[in-house]
Protein backbone atom coordinates (compact mmCIF):
# COMPACT_ATOMS: atom_id res chain seq x y z
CA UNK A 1 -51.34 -4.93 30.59
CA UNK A 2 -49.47 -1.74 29.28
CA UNK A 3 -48.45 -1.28 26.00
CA UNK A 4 -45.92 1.21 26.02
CA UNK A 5 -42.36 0.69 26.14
CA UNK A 6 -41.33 -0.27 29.55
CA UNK A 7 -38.62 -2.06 31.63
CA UNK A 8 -40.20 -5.72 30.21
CA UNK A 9 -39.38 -4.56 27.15
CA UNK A 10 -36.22 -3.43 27.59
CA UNK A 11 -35.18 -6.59 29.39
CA UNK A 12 -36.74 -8.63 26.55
CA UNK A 13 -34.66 -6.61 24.05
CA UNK A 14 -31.64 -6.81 25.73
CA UNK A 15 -31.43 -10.53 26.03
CA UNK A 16 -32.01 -10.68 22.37
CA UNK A 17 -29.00 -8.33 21.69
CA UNK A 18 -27.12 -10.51 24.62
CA UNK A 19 -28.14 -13.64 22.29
CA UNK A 20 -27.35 -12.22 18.67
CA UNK A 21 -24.19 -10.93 20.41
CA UNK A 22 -22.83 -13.63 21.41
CA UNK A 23 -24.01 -16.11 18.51
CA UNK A 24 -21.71 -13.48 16.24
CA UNK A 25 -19.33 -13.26 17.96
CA UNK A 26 -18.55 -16.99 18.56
CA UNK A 27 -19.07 -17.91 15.20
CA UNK A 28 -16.71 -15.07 14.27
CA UNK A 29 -13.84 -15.61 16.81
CA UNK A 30 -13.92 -19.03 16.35
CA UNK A 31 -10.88 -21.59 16.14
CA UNK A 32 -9.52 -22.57 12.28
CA UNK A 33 -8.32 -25.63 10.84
CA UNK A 34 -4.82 -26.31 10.76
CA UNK A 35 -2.63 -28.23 8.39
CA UNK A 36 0.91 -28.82 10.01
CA UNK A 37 3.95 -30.33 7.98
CA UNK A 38 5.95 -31.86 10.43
CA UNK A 39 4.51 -35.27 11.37
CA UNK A 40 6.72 -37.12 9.22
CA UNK A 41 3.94 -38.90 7.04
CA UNK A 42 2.13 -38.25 3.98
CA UNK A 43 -1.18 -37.62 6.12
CA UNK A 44 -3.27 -40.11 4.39
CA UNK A 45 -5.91 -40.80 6.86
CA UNK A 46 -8.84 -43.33 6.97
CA UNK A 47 -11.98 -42.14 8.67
CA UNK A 48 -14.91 -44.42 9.68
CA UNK A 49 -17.94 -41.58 10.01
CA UNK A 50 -20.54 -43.37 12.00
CA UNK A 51 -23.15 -40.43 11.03
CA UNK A 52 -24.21 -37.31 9.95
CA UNK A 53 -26.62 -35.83 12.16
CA UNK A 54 -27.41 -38.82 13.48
CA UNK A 55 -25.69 -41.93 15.58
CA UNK A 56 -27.95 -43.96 13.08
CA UNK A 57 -28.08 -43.06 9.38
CA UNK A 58 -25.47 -41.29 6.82
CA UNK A 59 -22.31 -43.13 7.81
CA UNK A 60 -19.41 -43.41 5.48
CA UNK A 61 -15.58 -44.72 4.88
CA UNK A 62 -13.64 -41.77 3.83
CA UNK A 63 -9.48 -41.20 2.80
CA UNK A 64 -8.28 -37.81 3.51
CA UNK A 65 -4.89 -36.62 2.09
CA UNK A 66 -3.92 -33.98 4.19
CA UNK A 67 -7.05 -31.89 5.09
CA UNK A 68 -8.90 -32.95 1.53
CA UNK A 69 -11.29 -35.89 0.75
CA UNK A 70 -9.66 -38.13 -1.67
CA UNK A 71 -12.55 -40.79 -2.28
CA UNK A 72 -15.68 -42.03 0.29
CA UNK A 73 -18.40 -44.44 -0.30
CA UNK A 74 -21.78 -44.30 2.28
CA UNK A 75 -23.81 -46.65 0.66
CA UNK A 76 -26.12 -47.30 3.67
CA UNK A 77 -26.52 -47.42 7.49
CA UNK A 78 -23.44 -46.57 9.60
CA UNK A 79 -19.70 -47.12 10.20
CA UNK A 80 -17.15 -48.09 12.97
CA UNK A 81 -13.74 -49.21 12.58
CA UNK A 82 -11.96 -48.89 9.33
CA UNK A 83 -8.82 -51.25 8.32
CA UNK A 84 -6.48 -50.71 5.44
CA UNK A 85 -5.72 -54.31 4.08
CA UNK A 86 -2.52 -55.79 2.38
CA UNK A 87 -4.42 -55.60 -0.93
CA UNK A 88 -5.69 -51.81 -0.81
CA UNK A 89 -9.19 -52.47 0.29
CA UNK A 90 -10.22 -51.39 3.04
CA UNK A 91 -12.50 -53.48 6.27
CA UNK A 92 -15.28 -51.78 7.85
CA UNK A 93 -17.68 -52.58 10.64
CA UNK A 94 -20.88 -51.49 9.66
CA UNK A 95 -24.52 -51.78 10.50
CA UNK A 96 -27.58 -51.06 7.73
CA UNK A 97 -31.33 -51.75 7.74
CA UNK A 98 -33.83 -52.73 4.82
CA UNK A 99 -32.77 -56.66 5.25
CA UNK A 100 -34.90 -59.39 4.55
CA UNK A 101 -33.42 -62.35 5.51
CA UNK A 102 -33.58 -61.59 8.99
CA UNK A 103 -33.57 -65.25 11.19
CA UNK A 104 -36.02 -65.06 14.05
CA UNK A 105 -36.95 -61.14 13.51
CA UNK A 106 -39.33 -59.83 11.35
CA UNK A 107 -38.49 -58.41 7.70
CA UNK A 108 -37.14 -55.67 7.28
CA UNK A 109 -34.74 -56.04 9.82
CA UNK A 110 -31.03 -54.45 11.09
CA UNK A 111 -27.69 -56.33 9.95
CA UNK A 112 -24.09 -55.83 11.22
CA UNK A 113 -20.93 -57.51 10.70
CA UNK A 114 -18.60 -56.11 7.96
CA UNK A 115 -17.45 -54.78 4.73
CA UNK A 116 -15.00 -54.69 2.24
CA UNK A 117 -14.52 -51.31 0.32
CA UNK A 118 -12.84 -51.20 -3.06
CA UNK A 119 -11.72 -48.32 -3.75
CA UNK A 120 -10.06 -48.51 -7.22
CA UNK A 121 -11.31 -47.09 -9.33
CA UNK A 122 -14.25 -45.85 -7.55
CA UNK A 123 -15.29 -46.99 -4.13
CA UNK A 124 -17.72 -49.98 -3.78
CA UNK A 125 -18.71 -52.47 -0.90
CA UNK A 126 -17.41 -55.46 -2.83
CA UNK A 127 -18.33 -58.02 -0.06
CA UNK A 128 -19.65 -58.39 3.23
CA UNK A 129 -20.40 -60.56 5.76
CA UNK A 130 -23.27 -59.72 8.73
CA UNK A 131 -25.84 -61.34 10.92
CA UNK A 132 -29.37 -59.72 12.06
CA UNK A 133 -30.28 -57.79 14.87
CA UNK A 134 -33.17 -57.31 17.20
CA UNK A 135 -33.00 -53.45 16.92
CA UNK A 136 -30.16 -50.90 15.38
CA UNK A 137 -28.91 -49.76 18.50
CA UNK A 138 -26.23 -50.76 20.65
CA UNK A 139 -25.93 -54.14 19.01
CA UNK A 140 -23.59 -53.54 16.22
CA UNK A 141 -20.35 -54.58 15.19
CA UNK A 142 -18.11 -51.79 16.51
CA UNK A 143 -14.51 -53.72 15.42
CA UNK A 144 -13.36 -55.76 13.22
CA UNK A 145 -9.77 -56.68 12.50
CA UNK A 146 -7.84 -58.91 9.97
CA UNK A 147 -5.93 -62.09 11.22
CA UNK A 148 -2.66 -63.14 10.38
CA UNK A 149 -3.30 -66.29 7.44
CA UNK A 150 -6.60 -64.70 6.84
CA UNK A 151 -9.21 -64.49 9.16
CA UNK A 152 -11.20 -61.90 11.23
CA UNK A 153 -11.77 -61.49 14.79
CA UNK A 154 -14.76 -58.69 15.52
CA UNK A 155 -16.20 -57.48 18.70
CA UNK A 156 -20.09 -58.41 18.73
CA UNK A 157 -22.34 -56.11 21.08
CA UNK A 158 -25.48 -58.39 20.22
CA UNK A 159 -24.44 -61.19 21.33
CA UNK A 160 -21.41 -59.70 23.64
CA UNK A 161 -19.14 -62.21 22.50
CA UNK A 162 -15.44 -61.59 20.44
CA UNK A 163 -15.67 -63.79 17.78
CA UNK A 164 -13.23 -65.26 14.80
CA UNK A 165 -14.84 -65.79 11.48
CA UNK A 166 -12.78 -67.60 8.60
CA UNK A 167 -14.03 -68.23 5.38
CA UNK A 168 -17.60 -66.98 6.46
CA UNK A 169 -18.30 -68.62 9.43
CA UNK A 170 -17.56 -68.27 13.19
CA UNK A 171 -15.13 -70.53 13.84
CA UNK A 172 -14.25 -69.78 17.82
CA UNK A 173 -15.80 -67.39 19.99
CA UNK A 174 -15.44 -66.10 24.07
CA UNK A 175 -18.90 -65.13 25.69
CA UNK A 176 -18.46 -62.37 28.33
CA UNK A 177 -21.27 -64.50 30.28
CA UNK A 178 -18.37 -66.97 31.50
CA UNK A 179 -17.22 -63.33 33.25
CA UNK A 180 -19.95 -61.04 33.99
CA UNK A 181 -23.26 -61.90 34.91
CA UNK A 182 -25.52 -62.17 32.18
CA UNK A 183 -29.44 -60.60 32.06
CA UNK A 184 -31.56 -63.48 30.59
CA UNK A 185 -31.38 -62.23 26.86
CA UNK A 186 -28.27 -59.59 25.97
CA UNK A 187 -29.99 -58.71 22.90
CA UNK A 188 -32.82 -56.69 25.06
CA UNK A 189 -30.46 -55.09 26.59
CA UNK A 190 -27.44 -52.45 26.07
CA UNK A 191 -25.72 -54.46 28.60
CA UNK A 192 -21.65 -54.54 28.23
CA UNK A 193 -21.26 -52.61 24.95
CA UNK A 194 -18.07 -54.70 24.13
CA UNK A 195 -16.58 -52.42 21.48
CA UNK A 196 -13.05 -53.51 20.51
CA UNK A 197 -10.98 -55.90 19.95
CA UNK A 198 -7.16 -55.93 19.16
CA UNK A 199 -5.00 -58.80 18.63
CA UNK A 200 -1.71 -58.09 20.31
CA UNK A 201 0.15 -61.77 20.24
CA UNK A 202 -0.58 -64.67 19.12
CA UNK A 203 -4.26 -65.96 20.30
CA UNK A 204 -3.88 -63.01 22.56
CA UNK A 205 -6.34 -60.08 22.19
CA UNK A 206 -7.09 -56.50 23.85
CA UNK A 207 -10.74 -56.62 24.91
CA UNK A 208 -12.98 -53.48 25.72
CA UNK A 209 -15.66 -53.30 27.82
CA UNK A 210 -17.37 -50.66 27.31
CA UNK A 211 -20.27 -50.66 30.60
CA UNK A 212 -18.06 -52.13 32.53
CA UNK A 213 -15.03 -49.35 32.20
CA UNK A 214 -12.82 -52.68 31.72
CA UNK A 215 -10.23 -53.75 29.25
CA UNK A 216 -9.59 -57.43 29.30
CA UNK A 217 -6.61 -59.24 27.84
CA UNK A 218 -7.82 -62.39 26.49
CA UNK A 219 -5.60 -65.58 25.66
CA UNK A 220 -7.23 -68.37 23.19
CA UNK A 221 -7.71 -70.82 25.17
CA UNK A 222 -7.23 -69.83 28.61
CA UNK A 223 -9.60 -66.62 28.84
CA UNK A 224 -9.08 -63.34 30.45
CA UNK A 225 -5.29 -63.25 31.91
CA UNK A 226 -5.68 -59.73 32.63
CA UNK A 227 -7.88 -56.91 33.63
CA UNK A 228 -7.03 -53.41 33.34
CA UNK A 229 -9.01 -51.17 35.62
CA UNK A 230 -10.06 -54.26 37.87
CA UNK A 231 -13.28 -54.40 39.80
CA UNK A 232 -13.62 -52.02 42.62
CA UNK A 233 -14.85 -51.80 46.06
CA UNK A 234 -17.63 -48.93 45.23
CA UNK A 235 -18.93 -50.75 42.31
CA UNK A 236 -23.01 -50.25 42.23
CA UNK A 237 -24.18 -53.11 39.29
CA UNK A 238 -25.96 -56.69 40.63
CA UNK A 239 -22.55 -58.45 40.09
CA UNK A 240 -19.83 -55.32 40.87
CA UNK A 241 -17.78 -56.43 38.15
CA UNK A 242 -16.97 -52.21 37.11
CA UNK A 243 -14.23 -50.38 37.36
CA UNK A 244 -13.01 -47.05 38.43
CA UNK A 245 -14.44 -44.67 36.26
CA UNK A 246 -12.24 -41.72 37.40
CA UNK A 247 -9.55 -44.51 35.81
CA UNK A 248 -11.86 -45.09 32.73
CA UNK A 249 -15.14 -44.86 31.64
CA UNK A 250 -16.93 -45.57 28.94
CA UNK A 251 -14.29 -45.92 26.54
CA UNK A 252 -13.32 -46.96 22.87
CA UNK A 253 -10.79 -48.04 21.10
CA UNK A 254 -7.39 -48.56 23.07
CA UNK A 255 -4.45 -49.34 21.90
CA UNK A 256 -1.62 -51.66 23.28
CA UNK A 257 1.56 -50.00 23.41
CA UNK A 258 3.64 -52.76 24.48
CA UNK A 259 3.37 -54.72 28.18
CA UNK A 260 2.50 -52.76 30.73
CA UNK A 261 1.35 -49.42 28.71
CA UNK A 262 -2.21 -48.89 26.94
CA UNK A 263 -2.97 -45.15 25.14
CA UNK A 264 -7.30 -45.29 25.72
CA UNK A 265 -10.02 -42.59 24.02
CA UNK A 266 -11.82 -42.23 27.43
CA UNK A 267 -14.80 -41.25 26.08
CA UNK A 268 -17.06 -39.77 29.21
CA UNK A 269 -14.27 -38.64 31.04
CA UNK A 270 -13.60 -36.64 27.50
CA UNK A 271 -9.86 -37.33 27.74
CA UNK A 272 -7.38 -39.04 25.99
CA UNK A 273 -4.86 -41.23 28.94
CA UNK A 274 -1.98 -43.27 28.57
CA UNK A 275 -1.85 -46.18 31.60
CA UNK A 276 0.95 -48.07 32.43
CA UNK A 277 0.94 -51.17 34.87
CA UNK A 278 2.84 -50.28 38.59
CA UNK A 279 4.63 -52.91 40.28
CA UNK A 280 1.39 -53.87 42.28
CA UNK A 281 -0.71 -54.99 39.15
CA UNK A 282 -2.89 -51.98 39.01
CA UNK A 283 -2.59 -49.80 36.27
CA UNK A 284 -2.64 -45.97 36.16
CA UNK A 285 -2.66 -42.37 34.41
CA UNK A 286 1.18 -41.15 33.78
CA UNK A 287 -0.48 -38.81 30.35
CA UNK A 288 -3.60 -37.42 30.03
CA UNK A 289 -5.19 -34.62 27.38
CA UNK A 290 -8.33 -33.11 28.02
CA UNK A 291 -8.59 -30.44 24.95
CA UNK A 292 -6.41 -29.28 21.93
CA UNK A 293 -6.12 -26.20 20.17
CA UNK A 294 -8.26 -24.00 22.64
CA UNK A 295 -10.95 -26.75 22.45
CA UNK A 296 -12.04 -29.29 25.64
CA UNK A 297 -12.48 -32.83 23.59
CA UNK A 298 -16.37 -33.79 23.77
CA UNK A 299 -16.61 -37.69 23.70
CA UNK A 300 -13.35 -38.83 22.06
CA UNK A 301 -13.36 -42.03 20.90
CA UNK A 302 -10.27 -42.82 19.23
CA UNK A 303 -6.95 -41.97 19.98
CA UNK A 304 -3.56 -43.80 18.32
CA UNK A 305 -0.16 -43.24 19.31
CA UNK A 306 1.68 -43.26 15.47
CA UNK A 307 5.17 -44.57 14.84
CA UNK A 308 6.48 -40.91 15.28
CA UNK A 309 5.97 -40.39 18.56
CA UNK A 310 2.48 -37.91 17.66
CA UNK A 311 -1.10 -39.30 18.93
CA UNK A 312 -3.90 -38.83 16.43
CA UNK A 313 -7.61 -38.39 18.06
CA UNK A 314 -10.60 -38.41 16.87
CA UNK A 315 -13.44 -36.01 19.05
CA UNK A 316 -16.43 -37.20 17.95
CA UNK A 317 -18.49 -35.08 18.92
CA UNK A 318 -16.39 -31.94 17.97
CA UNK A 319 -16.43 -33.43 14.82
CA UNK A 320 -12.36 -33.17 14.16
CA UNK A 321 -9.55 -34.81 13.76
CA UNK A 322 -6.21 -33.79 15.90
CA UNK A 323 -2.83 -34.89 15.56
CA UNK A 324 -0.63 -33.60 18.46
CA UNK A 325 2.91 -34.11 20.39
CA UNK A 326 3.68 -35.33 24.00
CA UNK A 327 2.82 -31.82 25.10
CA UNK A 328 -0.47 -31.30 23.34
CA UNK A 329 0.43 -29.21 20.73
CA UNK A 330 -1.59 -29.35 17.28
CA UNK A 331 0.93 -30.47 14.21
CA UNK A 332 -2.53 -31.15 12.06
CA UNK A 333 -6.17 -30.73 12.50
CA UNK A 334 -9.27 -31.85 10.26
CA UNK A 335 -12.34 -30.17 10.91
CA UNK A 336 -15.35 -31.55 9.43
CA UNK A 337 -18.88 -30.42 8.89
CA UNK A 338 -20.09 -29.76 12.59
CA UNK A 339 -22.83 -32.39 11.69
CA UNK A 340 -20.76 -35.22 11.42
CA UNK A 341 -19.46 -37.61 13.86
CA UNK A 342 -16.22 -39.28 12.83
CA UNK A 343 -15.83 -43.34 15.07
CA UNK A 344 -12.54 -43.67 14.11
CA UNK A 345 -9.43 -42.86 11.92
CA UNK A 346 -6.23 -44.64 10.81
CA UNK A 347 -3.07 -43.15 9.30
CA UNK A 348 -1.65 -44.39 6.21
CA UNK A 349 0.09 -46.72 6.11
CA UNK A 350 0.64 -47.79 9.65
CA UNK A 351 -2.93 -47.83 11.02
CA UNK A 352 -3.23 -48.81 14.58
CA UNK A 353 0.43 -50.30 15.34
CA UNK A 354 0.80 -52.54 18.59
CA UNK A 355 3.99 -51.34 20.28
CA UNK A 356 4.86 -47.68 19.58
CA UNK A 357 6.10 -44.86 21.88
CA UNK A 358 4.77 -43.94 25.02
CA UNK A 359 4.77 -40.83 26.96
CA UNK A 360 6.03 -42.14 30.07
CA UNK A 361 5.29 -39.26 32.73
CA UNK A 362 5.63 -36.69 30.06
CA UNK A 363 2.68 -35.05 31.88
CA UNK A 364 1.43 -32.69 29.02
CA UNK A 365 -1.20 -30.28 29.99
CA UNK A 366 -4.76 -31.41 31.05
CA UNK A 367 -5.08 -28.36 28.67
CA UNK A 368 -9.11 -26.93 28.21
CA UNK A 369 -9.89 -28.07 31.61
CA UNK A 370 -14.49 -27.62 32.01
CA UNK A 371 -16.04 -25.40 34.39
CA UNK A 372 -18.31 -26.64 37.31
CA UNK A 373 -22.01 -27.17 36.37
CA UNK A 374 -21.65 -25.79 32.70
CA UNK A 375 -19.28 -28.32 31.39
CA UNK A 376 -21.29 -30.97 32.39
CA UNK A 377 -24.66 -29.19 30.88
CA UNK A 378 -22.80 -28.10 27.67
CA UNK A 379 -22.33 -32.29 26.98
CA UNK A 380 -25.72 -32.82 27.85
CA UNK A 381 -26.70 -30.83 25.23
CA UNK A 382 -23.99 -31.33 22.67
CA UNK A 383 -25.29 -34.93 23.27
CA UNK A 384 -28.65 -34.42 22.07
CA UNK A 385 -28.43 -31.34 19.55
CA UNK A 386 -25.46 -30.81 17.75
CA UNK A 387 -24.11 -27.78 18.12
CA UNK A 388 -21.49 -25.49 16.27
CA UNK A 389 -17.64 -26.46 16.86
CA UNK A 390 -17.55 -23.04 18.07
CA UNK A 391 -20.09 -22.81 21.10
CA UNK A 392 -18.46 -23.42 24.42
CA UNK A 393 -19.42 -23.31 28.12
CA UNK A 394 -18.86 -19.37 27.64
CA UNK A 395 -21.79 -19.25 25.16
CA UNK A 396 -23.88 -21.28 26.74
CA UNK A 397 -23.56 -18.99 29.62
CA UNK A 398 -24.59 -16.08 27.95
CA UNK A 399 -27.24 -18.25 26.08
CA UNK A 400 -28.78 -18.33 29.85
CA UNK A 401 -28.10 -14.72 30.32
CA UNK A 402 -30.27 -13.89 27.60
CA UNK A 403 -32.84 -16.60 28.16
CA UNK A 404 -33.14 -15.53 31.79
CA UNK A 405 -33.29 -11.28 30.63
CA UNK A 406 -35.62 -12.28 27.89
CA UNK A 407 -38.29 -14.45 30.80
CA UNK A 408 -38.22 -11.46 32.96
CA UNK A 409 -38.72 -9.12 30.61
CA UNK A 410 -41.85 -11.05 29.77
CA UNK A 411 -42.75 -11.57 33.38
CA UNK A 412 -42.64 -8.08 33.82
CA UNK A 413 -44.23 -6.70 30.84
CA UNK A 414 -47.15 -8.72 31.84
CA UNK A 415 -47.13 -7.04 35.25
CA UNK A 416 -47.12 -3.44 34.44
């Protein structure tokens, strides 16, 4: 092996310079914050921030005004869905570990259930109520929502059941077994993911499923009435009770709009789409977003359509929040640390309203449409290592440029 200064090492230094180049540069061109003014609220937000750095530990409840943090509490474990109640506090679905009473699994053990957060005059869980777990993932309770008269209604992924606890007990409750086939223990299994639950009528509730790229509408006392993205014909599970996923797939939080119109975070198709029900029964896209502000969402998994007409989003894994018109403009933006990764977020004071304005076949831009092959790679890694807000399928490009110059130049250093 030579050790002058050859071709190898020219190769090897230029896909360093390619790398530093394009690290600089992309940290230095990339996209701001924004504040707008003209949403018509106070911009009071709620955040439930399931982590920091990881999908498992550092979660919080936070309340933004504007782009600042007024007040959080993260006690312990992670959070989901966050609630404003009538008397200020706020609800939480939450899991934590370090447990001990912990029913048939050993101590220490997982909880979930929910919270109450006081925030006045410093934020404190004030109450809770939770049951154990076999293991802290994909068993916890994602929603939770208050009930007319008092009351909560939750959406359990250990036992894949909605159920309604009053005064600390579970007073009714649907199993998804009397739909989908069950394995012989859900709790070994991440096996429907059922992550949300909204009441929208009386006894009448908005169901999602996550696995099965379903949302249900459930009556008490009857059980599902309706199924939105029904089963179809290419379906691949034991039971083929999945639906389209080019229609939905493996989304959170939706939100009824009124009969016949649902606004969805559809989280693996990293889009937010607006369906309305045709005169056949089926229901379809007539909005979709794929991006905002120069940026292609990465696994959104919120998405409310407020009183004024403006949808607010939370991309998870682009750890931001965007508020933006019918046509996809940004009015307001929060950008948080690149580590974190926000569930879920609620304006003040009208949370998550059933009814409000729909888009119709506004058609705004699939704006920050992917590329072929690097999209799909740039998620796969965003996925496991988070990465910078500004790092796109243009950096990860060059990141391979440089890899690749750098391995040759080895290769063929070692040859001369």
């Amino acid at each position: 092996m030579s050790s002058r200064f050859g071709t190898g090492d020219v190769l090897v230094v230029l896909g360093c310079l390619c790398f530093l180049t394009t690290a600089v540069a992309g940290a230095a061109l990339s996209p701001t914050a924004t504040s707008g003014t003209d949403t018509g609220t106070d911009q009071t937000t709620l955040v439930g921030v399931q982590g920091v750095g990881s999908y498992h530990d550092g979660g919080s409840v936070r309340l933004l005004d504007g782009t600042e943090e007024r007040w959080r509490t993260s006690t312990d474990g992670v959070y989901f869905d966050v609630t404003r109640l009538d008397n200020g506090s706020v609800l939480a679905g939450y899991m934590a570990g370090g447990y001990q009473d912990c029913g048939p699994y050993d101590s220490p053990c997982h909880r979930t259930g929910f919270r109450i957060v006081d925030p006045d005059p410093s934020p404190e869980v004030v109450s809770e109520w939770s049951f154990p777990v076999r293991n802290r993932v994909a068993s916890e309770v994602h929603d939770v929502e208050p009930l007319p008269g008092g009351g909560f209604v939750l959406a359990d992924m250990e036992h894949e059941r909605i159920a309604i606890v009053e005064n600390g007990s579970v007073t009714w409750q649907w199993n998804a077994s009397t739909r989908y086939e069950a394995p012989d223990d859900p709790t070994t299994t991440d096996w429907l993911h059922i992550n949300d639950v909204d009441r929208i009528g009386d006894g009448r509730f908005l169901v999602s499923v996550r696995n099965a790229n379903q949302l249900l509408v459930l009556q008490r006392g009857e059980g599902v009435v309706e199924v939105i993205n029904a089963d179809h014909d290419d379906a691949t599970d034991d039971d083929g009770l999945v639906g389209d996923p080019e229609i939905l797939y493996h989304q959170h939080n939706p939100q009824w709009l009124g009969d016949g119109a649902v606004l969805v975070a559809d989280s693996e198709n990293h889009r937010v789409v607006e369906l309305h029900r045709t005169d056949d029964g089926t229901w379809d896209p007539v909005w979709q977003l794929r991006g905002a502000a120069g940026q292609p969402f990465d696994w959104p998994r919120d998405a409310d359509r407020l009183p004024n007409g403006n949808t607010l989003i939370t991309d998870t894994r682009n750890a931001r929040l965007v508020e933006v018109n019918a046509s996809g403009t940004v009015v307001w933006e929060h950008q948080f640390d690149y580590r974190t990764l926000p569930y879920e977020a609620d304006r003040e004071p009208v949370g998550e309203p059933v009814g409000a304005p729909t888009y119709g076949d506004a058609g705004a831009a699939t704006a920050a449409g992917g590329v072929p092959v690097l999209t799909p790679l740039l998620r796969l890694v965003s996925a496991a290592v988070r990465l910078p807000r500004w790092v796109g399928e243009i950096h990860l490009l060059m990141t391979l440029v440089s890899v690749a110059l750098v391995g040759a130049g080895l290769v063929v250093r070692w040859r001369e």
